[in-house]
C-alpha atoms as a PDB file:
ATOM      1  CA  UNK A   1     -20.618  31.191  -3.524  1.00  0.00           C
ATOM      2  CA  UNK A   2     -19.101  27.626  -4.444  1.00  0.00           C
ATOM      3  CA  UNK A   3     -15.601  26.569  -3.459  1.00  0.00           C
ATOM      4  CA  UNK A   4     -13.403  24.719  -5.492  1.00  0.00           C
ATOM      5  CA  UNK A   5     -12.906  20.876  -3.424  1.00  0.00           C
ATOM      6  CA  UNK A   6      -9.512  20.641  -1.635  1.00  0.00           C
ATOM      7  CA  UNK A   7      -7.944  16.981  -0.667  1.00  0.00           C
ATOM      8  CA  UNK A   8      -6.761  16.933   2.481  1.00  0.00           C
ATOM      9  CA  UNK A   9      -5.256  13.511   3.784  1.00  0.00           C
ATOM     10  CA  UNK A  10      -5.417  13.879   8.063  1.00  0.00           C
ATOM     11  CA  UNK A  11      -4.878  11.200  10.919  1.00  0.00           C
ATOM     12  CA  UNK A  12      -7.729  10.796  13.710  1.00  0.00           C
ATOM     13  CA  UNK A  13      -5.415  11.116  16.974  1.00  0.00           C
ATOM     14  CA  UNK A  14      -8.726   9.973  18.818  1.00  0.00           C
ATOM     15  CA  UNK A  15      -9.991  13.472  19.357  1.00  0.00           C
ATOM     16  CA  UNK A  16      -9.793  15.264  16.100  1.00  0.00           C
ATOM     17  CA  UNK A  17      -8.559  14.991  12.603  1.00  0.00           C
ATOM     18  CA  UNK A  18      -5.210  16.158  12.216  1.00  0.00           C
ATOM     19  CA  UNK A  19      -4.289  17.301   8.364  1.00  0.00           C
ATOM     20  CA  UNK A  20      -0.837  15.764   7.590  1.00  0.00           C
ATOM     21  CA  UNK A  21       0.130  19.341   6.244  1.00  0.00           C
ATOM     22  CA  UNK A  22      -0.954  22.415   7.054  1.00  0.00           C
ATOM     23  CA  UNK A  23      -4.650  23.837   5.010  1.00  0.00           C
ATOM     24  CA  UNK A  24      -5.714  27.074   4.431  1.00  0.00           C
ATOM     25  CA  UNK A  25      -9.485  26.983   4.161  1.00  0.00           C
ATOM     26  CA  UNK A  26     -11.468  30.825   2.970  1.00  0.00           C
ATOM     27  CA  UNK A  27     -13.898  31.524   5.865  1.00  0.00           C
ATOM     28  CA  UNK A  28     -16.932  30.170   5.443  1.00  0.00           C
ATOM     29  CA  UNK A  29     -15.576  26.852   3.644  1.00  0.00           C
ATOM     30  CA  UNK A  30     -17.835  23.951   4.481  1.00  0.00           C
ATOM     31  CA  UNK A  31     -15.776  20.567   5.486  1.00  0.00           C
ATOM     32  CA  UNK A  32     -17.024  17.102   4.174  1.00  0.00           C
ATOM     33  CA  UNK A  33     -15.078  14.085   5.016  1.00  0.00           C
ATOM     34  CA  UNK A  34     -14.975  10.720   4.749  1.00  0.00           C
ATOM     35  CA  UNK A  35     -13.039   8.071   6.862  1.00  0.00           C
ATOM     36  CA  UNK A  36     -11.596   4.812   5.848  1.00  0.00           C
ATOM     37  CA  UNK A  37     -11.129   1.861   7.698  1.00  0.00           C
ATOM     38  CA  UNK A  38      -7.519   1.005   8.139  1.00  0.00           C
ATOM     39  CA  UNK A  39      -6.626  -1.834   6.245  1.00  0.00           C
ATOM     40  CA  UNK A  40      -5.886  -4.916   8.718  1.00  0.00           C
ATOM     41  CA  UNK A  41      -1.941  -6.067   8.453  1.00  0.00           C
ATOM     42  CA  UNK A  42      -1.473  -9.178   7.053  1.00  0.00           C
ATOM     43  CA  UNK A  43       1.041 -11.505   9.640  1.00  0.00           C
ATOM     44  CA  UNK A  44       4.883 -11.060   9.010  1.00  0.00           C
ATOM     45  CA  UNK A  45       6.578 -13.421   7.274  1.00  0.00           C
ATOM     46  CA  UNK A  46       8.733 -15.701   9.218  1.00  0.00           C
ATOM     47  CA  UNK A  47      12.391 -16.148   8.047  1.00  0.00           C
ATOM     48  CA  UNK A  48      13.400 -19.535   8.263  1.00  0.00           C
ATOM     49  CA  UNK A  49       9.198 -21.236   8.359  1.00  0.00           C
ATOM     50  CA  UNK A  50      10.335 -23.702   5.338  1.00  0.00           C
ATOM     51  CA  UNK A  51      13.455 -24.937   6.701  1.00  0.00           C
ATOM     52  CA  UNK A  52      13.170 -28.919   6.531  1.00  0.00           C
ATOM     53  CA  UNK A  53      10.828 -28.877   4.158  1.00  0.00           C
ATOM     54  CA  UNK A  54      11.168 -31.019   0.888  1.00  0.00           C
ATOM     55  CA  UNK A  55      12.708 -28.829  -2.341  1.00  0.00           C
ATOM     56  CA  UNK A  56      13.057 -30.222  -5.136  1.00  0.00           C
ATOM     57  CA  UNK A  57      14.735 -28.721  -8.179  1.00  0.00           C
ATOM     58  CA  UNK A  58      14.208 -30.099 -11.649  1.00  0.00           C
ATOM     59  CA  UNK A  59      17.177 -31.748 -13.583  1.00  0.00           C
ATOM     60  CA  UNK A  60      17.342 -29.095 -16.407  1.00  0.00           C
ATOM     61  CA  UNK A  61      17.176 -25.993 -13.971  1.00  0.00           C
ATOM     62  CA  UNK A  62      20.269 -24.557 -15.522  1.00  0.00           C
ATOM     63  CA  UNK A  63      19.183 -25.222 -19.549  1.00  0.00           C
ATOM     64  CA  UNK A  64      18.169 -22.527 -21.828  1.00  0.00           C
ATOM     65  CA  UNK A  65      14.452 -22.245 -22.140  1.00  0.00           C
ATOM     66  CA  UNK A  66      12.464 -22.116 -25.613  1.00  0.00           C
ATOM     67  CA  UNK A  67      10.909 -19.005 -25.379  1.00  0.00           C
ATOM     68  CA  UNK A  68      14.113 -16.861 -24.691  1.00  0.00           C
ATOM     69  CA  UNK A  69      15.949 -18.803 -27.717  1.00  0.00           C
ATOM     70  CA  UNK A  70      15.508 -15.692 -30.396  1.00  0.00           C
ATOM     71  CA  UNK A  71      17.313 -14.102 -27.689  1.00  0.00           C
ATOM     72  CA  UNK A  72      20.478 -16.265 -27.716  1.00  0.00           C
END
């Protein structure tokens, strides 16, 4: 008797996987899972880490550019 595969996404709370919503398996179902690593967070950004720090703009900032001029 073959099932057809359900995807179930679930949480480990240390104990047991917990599905995120609620599964109705037949009896008899066999489960196969597989975990995945969390992926590590990269650091938050820091608002204000440039301030002081040289900017420079060029001269023709504000000028049309070339590739946009079929556009004009």
């Amino acid at each position: 008797m073959g099932f057809d595969p359900v995807h179930v996404r679930a949480r480990f709370d240390g104990h047991a996987f917990v599905p995120e919503t609620p599964v109705d398996l037949p009896e008899g179902a066999v489960l196969e899972g597989w975990a995945q690593a969390k992926p590590e967070e990269r650091p938050r950004r820091q608002p204000g880490s440039a301030k002081g720090l040289p900017f420079y703009m060029s001269g023709d900032f504000d000028e049309p550019l070339e590739d946009f001029a079929e556009y004009m």
